[in-house]
N, C-alpha and C. Protein backbone atom coordinates (compact mmCIF):
# COMPACT_ATOMS: atom_id res chain seq x y z
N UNK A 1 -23.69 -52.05 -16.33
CA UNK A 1 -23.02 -51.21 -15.37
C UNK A 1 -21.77 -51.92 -14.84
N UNK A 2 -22.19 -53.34 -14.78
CA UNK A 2 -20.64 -53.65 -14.05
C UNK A 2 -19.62 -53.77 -14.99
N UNK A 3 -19.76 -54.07 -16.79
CA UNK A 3 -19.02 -54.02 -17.51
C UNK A 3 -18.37 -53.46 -17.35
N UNK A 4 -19.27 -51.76 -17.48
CA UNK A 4 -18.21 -50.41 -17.37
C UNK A 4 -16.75 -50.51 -16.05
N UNK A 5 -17.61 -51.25 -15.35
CA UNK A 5 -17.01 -50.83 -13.73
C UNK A 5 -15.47 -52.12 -14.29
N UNK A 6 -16.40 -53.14 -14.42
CA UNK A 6 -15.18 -53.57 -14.73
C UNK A 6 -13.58 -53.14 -15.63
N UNK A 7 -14.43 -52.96 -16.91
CA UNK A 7 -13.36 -52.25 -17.79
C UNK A 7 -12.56 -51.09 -17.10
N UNK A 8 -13.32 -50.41 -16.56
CA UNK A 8 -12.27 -49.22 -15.96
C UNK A 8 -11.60 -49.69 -14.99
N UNK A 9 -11.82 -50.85 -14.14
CA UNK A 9 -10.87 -51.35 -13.12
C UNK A 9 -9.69 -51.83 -13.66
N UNK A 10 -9.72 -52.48 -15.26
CA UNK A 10 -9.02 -53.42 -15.97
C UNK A 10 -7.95 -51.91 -16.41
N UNK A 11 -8.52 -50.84 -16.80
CA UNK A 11 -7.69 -50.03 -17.52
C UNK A 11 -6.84 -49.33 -16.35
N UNK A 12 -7.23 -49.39 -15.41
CA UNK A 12 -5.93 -49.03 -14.11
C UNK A 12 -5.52 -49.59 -13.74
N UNK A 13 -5.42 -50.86 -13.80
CA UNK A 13 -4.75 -51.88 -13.34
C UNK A 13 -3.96 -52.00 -14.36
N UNK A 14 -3.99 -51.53 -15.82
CA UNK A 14 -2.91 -51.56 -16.96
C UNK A 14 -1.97 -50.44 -16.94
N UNK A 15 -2.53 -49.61 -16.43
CA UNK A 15 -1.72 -48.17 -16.54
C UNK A 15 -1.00 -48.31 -15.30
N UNK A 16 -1.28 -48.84 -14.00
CA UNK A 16 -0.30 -49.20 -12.96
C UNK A 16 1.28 -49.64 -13.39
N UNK A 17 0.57 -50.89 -14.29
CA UNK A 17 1.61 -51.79 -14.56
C UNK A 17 2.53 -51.41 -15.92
N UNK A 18 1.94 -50.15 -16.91
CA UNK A 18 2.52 -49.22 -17.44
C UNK A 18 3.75 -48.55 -17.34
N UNK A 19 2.93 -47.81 -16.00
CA UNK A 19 3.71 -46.56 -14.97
C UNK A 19 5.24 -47.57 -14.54
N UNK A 20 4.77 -48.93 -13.97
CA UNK A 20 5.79 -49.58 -13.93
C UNK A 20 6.64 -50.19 -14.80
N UNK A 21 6.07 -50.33 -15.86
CA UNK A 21 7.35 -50.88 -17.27
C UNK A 21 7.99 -49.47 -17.71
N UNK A 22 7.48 -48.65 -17.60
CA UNK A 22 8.21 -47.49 -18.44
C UNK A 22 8.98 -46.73 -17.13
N UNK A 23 8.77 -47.12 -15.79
CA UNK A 23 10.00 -47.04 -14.88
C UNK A 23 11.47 -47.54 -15.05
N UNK A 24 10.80 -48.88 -15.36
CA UNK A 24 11.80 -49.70 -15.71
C UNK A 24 12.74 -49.50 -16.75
N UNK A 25 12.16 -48.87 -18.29
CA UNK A 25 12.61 -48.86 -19.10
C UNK A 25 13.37 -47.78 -19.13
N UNK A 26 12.84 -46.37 -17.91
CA UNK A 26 13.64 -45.10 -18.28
C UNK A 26 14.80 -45.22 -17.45
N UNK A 27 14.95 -46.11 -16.64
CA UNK A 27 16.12 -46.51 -15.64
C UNK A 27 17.28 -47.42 -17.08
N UNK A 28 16.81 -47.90 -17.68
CA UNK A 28 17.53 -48.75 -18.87
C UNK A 28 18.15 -47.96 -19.73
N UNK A 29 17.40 -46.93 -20.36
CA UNK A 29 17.47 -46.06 -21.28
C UNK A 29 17.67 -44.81 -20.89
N UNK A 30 17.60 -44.32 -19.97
CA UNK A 30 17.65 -42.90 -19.58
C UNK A 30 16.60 -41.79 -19.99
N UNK A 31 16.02 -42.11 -21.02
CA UNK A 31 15.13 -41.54 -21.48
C UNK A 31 13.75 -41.87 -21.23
N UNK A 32 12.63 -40.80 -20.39
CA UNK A 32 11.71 -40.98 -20.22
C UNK A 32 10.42 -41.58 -21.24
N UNK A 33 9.81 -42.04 -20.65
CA UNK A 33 8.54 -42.29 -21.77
C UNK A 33 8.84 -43.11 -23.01
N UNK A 34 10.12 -43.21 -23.31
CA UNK A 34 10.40 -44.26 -24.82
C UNK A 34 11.11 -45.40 -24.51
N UNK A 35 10.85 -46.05 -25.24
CA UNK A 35 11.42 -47.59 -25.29
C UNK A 35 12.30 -47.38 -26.94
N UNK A 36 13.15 -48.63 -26.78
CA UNK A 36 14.10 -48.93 -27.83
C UNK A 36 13.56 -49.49 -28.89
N UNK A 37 12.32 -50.02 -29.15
CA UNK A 37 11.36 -50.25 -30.44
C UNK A 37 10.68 -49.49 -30.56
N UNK A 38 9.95 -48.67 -29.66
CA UNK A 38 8.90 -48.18 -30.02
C UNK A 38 9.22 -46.63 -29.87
N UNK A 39 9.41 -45.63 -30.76
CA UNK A 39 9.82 -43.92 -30.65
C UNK A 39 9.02 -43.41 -30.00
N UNK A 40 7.23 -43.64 -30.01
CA UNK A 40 6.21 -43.30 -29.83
C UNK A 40 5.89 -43.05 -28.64
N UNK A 41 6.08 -44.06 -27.35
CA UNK A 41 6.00 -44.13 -26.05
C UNK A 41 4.93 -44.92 -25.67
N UNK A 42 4.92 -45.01 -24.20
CA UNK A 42 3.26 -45.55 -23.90
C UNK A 42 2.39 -44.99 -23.75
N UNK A 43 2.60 -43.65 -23.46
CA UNK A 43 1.25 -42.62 -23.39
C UNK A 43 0.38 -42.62 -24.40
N UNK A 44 0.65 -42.85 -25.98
CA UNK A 44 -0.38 -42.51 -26.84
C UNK A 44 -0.80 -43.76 -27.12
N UNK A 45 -0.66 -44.78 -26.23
CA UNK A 45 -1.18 -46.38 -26.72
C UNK A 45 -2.58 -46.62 -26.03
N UNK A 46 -2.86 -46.09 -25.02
CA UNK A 46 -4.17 -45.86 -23.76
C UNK A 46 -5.11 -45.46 -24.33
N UNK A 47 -6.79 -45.49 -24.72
CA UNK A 47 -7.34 -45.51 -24.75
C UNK A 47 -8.52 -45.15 -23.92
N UNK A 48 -9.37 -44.25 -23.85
CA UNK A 48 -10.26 -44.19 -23.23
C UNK A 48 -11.38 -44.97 -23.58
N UNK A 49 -12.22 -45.26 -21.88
CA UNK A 49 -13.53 -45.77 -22.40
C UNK A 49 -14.53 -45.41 -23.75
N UNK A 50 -15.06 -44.32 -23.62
CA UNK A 50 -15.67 -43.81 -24.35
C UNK A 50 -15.00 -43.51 -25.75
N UNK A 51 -14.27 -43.92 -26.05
CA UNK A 51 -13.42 -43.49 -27.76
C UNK A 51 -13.44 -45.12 -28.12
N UNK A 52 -13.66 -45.69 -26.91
CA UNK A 52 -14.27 -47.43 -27.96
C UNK A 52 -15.03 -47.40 -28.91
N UNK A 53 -15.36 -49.00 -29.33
CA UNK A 53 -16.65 -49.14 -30.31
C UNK A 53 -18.09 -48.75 -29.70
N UNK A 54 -17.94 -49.49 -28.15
CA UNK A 54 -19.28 -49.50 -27.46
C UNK A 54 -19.72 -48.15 -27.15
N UNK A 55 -19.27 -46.82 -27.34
CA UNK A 55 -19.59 -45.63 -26.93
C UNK A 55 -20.97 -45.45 -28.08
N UNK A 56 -19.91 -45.23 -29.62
CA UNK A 56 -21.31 -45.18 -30.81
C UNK A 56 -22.16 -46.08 -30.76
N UNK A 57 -22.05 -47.25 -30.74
CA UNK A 57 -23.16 -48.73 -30.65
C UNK A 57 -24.04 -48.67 -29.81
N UNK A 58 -23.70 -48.44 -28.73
CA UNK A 58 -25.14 -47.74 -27.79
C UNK A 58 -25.78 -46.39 -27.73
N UNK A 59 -24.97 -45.61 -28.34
CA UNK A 59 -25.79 -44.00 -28.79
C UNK A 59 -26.40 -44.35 -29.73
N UNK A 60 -26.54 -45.54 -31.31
CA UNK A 60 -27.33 -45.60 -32.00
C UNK A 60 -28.44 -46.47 -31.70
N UNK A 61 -27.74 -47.40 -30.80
CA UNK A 61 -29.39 -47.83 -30.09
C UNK A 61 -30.31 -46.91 -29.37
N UNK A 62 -30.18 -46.31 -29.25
CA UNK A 62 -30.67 -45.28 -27.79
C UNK A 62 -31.89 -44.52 -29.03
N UNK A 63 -30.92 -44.43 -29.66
CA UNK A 63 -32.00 -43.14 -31.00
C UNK A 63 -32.63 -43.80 -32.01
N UNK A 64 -32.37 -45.26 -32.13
CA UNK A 64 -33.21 -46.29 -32.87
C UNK A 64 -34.24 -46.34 -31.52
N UNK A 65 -34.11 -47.06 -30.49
CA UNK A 65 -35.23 -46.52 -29.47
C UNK A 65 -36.38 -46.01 -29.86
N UNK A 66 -35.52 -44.78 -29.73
CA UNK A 66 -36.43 -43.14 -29.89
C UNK A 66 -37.00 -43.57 -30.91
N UNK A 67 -36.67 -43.29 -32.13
CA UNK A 67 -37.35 -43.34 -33.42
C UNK A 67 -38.59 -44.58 -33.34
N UNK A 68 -38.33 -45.83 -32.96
CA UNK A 68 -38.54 -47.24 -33.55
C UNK A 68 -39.64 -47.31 -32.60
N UNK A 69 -39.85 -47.58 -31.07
CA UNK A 69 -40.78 -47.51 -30.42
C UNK A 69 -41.35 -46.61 -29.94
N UNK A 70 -40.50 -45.58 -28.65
CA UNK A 70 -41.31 -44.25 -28.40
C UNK A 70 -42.06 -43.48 -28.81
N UNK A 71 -41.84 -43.55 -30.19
CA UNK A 71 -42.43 -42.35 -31.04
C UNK A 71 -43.95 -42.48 -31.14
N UNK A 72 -44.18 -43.77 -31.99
CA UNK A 72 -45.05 -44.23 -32.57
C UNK A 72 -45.89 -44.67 -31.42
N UNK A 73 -45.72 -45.03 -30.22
CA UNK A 73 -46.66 -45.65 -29.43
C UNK A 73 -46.99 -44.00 -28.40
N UNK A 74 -46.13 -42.93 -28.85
CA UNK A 74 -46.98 -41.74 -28.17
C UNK A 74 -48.12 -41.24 -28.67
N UNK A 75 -47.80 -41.08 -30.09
CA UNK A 75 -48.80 -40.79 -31.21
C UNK A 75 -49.87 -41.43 -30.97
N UNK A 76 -49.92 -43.15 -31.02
CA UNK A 76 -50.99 -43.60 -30.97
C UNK A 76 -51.59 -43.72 -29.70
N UNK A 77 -51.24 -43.19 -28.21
CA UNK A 77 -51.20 -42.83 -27.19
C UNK A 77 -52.78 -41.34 -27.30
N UNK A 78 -51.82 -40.56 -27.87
CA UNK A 78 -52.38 -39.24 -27.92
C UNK A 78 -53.41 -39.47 -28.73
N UNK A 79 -53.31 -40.20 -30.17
CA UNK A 79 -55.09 -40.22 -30.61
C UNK A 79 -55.87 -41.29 -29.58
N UNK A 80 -55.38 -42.05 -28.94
CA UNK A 80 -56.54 -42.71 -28.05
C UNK A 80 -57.32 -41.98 -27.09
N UNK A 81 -56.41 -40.72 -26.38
CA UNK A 81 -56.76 -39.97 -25.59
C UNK A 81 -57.58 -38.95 -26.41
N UNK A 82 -57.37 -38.26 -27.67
CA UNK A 82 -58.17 -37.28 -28.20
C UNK A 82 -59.78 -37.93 -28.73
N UNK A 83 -59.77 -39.51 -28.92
CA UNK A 83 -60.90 -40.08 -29.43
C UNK A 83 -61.86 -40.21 -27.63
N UNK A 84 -61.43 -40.44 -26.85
CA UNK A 84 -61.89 -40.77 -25.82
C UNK A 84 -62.56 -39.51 -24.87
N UNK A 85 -61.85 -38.41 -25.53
CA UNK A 85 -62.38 -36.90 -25.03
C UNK A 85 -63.50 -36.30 -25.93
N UNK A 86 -63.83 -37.02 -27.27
CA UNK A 86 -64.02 -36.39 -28.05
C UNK A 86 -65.73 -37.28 -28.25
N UNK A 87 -65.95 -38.31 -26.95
CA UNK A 87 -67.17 -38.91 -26.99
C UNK A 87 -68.48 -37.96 -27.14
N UNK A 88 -69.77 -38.46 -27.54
CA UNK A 88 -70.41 -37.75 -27.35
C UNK A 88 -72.11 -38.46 -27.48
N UNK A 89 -72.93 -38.31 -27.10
CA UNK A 89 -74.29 -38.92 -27.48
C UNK A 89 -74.62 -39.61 -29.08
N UNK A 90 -75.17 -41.05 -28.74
CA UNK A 90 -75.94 -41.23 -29.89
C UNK A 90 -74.21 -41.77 -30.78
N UNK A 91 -72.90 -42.46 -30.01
CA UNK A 91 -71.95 -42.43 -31.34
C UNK A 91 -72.45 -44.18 -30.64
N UNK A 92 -71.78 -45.03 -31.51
CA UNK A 92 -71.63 -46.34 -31.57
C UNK A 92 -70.21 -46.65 -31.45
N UNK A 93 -69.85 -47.14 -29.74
CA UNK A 93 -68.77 -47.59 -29.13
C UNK A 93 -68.28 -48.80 -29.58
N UNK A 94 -67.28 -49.78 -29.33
CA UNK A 94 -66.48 -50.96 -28.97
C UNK A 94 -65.54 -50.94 -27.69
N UNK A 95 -66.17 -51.33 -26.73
CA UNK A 95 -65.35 -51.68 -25.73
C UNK A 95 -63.92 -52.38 -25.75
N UNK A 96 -62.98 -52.23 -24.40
CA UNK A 96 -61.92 -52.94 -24.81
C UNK A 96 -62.05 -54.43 -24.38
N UNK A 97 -63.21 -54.50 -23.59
CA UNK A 97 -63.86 -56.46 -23.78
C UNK A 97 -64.39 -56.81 -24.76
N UNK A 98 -64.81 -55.66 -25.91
CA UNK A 98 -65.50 -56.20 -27.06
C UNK A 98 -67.19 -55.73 -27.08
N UNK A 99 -67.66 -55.19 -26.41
CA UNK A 99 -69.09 -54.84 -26.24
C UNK A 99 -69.12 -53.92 -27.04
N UNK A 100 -70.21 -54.26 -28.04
CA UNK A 100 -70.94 -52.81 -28.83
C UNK A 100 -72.03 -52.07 -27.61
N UNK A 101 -72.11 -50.91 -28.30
CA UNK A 101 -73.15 -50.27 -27.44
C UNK A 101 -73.56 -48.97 -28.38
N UNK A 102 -73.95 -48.30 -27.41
CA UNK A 102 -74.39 -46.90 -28.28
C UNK A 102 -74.32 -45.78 -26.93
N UNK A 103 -73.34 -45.07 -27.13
CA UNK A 103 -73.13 -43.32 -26.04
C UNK A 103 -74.40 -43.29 -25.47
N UNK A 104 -75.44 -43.35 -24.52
CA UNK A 104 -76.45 -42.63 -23.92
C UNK A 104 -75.81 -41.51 -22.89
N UNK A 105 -75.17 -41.87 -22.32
CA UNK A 105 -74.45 -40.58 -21.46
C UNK A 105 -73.05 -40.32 -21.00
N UNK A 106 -72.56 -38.98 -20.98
CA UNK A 106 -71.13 -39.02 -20.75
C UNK A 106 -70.91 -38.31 -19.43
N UNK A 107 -70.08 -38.46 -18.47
CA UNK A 107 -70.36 -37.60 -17.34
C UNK A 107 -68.59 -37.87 -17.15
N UNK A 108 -68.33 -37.26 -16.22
CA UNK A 108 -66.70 -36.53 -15.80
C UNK A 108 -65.36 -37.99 -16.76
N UNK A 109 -65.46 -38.84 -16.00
CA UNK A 109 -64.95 -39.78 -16.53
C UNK A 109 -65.83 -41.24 -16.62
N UNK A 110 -67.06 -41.78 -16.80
CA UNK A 110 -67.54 -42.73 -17.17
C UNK A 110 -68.69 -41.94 -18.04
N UNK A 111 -68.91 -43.49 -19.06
CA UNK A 111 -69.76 -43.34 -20.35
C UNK A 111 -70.90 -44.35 -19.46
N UNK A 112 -72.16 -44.14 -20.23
CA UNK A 112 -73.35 -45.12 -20.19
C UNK A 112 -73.81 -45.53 -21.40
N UNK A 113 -73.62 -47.10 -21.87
CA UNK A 113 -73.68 -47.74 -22.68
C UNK A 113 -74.91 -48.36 -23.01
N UNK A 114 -75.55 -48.08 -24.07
CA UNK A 114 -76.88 -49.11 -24.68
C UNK A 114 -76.45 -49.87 -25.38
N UNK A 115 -76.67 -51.21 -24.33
CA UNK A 115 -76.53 -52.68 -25.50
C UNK A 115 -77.28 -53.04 -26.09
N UNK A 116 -78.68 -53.09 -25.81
CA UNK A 116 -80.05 -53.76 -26.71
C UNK A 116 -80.61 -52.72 -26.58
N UNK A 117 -81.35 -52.68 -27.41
CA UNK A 117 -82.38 -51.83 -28.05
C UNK A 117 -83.98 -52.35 -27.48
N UNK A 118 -83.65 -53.50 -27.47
CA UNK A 118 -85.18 -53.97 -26.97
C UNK A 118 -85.06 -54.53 -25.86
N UNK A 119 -84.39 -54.64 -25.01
CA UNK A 119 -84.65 -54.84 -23.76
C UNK A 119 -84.05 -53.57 -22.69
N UNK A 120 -84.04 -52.50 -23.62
CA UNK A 120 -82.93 -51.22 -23.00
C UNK A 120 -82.14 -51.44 -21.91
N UNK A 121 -81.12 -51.96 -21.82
CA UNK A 121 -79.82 -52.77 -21.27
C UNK A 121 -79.01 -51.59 -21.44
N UNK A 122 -78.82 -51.36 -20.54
CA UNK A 122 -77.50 -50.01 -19.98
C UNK A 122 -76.34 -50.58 -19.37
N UNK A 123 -75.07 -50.34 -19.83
CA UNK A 123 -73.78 -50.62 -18.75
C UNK A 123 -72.62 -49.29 -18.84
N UNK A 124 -72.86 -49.31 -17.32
CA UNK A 124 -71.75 -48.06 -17.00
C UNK A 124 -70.26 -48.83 -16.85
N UNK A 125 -69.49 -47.66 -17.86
CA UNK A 125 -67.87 -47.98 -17.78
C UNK A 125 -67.13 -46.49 -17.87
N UNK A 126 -65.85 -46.98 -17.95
CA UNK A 126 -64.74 -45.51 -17.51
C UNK A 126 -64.67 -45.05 -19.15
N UNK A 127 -64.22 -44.11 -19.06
CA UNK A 127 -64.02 -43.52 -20.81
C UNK A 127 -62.67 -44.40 -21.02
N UNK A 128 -61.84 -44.58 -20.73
CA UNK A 128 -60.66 -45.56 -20.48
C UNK A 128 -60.74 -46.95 -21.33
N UNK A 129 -62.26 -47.42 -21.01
CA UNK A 129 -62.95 -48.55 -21.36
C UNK A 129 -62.95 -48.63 -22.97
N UNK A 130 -63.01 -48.06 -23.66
CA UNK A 130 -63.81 -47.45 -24.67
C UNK A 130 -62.43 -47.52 -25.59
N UNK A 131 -62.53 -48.63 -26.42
CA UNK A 131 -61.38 -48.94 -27.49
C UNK A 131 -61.44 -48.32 -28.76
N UNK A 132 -62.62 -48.38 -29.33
CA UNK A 132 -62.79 -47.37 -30.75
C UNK A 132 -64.42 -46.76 -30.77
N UNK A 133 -64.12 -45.82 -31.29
CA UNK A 133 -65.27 -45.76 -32.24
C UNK A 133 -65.63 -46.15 -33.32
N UNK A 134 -67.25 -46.34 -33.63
CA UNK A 134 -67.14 -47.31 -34.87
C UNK A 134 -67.63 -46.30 -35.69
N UNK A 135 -67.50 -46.57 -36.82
CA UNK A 135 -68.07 -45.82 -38.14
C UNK A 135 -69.47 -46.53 -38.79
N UNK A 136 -69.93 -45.75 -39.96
CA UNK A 136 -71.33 -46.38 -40.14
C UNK A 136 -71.50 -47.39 -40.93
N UNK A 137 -70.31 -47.61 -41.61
CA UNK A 137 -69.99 -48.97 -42.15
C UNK A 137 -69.61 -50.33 -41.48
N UNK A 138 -68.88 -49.80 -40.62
CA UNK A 138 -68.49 -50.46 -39.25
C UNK A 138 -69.84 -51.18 -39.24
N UNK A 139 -71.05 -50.83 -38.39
CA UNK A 139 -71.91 -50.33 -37.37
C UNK A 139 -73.01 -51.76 -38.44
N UNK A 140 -72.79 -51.23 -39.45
CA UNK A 140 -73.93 -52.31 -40.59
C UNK A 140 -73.06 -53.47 -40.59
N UNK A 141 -71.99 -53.58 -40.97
CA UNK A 141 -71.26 -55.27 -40.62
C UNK A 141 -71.97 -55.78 -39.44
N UNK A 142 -71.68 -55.01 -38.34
CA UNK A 142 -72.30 -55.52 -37.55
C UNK A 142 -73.51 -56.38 -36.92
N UNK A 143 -74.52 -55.98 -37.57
CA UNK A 143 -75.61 -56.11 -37.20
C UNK A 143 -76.61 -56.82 -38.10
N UNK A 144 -75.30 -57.42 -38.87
CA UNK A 144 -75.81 -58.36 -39.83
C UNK A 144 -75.83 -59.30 -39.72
């Protein structure tokens, strides 16, 4: 931001001192706006901010952005949320501390988790909690 601020302070402070050479020069020459080398004048030598390099160079960052991170971390956003709605009795969890368990109950927003089987060990957590579901291949690595 202060670049900008700067640069545009820099570009009126050139066109001041413009306004004042080509005073000078039309008092010399009689003729407004031209100088004796140059036919062209100073008006078409000015430049705007935005017709720089830095105008495109940061519009293609902006949409590399978009493309490169946003995208991909909504997506995988939205299947975390559709797997986490989509709980249900009897599936085989992984917590995001790492706890296996098994769905015993689902209620508004927390799950109830079976860790052992033989000592029936229950732990209540948020659906939030709940990093993947495992599959049944998954589930046999496991427990090997």
């Amino acid at each position: 931001m202060e670049d900008i601020l700067n640069m545009l302070l820099a570009q009126a402070a050139g066109e001041e001192r413009a306004g004042g050479q080509e005073a000078a020069q039309q008092t010399q020459t009689g003729e407004p706006g031209t100088t004796e080398g140059d036919p062209v004048g100073a008006e078409g030598q000015q430049k705007g901010p935005l017709s720089s390099i830095w105008f495109p160079l940061i519009l293609m960052m902006l949409v590399m952005y978009f493309f490169i991170f946003r995208s991909p971390r909504k997506r995988q956003q939205q299947q975390l949320e559709k797997m986490q709605t989509s709980l249900r009795r009897n599936v085989r969890v992984r917590t995001i501390g790492g706890i296996l368990g098994t769905v015993v109950e689902v209620k508004n927003d927390e799950v109830v988790l079976k860790i052992d089987e033989a000592n029936n060990t229950k732990i209540r957590v948020t659906v939030g909690a709940v990093a993947k579901v495992l599959s049944e291949g998954e589930t046999e690595k496991n427990k090997k």
